[in-house]
Protein backbone atom coordinates (compact mmCIF):
# COMPACT_ATOMS: atom_id res chain seq x y z
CA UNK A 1 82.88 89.27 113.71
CA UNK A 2 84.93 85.99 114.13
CA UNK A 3 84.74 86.78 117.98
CA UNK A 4 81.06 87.31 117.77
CA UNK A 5 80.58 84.14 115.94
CA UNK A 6 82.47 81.85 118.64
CA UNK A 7 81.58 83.20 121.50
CA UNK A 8 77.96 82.35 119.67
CA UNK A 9 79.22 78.87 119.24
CA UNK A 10 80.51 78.28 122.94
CA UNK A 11 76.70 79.54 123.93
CA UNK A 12 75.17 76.91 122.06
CA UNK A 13 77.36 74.39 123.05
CA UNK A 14 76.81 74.67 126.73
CA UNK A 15 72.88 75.30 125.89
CA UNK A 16 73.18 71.56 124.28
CA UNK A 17 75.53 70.11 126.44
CA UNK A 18 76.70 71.50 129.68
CA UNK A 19 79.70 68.86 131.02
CA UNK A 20 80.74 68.49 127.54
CA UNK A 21 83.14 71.03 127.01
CA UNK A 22 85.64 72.10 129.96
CA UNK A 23 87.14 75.51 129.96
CA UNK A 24 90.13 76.34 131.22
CA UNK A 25 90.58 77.67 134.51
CA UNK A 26 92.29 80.79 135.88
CA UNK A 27 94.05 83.92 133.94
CA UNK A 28 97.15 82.53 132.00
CA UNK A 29 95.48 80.09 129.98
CA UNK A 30 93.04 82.84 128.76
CA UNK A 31 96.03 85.33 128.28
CA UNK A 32 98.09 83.20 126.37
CA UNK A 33 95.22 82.47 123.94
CA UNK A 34 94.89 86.32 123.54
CA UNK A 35 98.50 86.84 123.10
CA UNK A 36 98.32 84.40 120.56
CA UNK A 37 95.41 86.12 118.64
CA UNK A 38 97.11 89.15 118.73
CA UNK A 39 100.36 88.21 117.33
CA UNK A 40 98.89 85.69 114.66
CA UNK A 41 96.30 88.54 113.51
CA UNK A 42 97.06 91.94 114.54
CA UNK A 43 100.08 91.77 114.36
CA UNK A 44 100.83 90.00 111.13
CA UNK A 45 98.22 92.35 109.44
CA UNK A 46 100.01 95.33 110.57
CA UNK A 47 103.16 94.35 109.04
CA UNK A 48 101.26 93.37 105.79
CA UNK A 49 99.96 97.01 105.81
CA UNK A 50 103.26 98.46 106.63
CA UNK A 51 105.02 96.66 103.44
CA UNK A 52 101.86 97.80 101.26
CA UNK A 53 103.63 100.97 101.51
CA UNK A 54 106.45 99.95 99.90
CA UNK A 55 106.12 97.37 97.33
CA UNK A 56 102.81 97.07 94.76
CA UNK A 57 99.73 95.39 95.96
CA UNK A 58 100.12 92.91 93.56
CA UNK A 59 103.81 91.76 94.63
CA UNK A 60 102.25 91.87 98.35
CA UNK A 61 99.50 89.74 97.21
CA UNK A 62 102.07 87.16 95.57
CA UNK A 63 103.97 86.90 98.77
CA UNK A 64 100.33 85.61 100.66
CA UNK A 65 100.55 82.52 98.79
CA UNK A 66 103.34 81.61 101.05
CA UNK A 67 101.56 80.63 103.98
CA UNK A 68 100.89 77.36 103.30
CA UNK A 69 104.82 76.87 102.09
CA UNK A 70 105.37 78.13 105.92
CA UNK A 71 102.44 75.88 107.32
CA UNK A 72 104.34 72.99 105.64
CA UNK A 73 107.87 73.73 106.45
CA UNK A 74 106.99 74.50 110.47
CA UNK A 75 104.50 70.83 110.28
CA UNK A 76 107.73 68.85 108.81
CA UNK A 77 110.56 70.66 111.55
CA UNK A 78 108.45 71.24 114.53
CA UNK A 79 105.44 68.29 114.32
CA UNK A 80 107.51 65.62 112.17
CA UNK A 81 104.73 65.62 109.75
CA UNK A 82 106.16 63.82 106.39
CA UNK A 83 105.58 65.76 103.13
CA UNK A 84 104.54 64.12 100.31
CA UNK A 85 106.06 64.79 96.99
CA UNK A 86 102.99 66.58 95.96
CA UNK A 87 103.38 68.48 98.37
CA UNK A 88 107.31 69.31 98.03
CA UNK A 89 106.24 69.83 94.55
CA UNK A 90 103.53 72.74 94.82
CA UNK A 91 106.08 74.25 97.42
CA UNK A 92 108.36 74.64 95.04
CA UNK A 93 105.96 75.94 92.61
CA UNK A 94 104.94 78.44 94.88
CA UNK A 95 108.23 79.45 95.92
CA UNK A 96 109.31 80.08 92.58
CA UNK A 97 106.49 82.16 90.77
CA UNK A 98 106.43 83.90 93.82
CA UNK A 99 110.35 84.29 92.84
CA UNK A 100 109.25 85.12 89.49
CA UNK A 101 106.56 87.70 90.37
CA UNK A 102 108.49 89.74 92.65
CA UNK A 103 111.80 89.64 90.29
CA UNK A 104 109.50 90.89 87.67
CA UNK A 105 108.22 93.43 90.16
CA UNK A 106 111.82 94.91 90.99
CA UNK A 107 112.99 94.66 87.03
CA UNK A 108 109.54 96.89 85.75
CA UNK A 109 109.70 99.27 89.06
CA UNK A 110 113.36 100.40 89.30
């Protein structure tokens, strides 16, 4: 669907304005932006299905908050970003109810 929808986009963005937006050119470019979608999405969402059969799908669900702890540690080491206290603040939040949930998980299953 996502596919469907940009490829939808790209139309009507040439349609309104041909020169405006440049492709790239030749194979690698194009495979590397597949590789990419396939690792981000189909891969990732194998693995999450994978661990569904081994831990509740409540503790699973827990562990998706993470993402944006991730999204803020790779932005501060990789990009330099600077993080706010705020936002060093709901990290740590996050990191410990998800701490917290999947504890609780382990204590109530075992």
């Amino acid at each position: 669907m996502a596919l469907a929808f940009a490829v939808f986009m790209l139309a009507g963005t040439r349609a309104f304005d041909p020169a405006g937006l440049a492709l790239p050119m030749g194979l690698w470019p194009w495979l590397i932006a597949g590789g990419s979608g396939a690792v981000q999405y189909a891969l990732a969402f194998t693995l999450y299905m994978k661990a569904l059969r081994r831990i509740a799908a409540n503790t699973a669900g827990a562990f998706l908050t993470l993402t944006p702890v991730f999204g803020l540690a790779g932005a501060t080491l990789f990009l330099h970003e600077t993080l706010s206290i705020t936002q060093a603040v709901g990290a740590a939040a996050t990191l410990f109810f998800v701490w917290r949930i999947s504890r609780e998980a382990t204590t109530t299953s075992g």
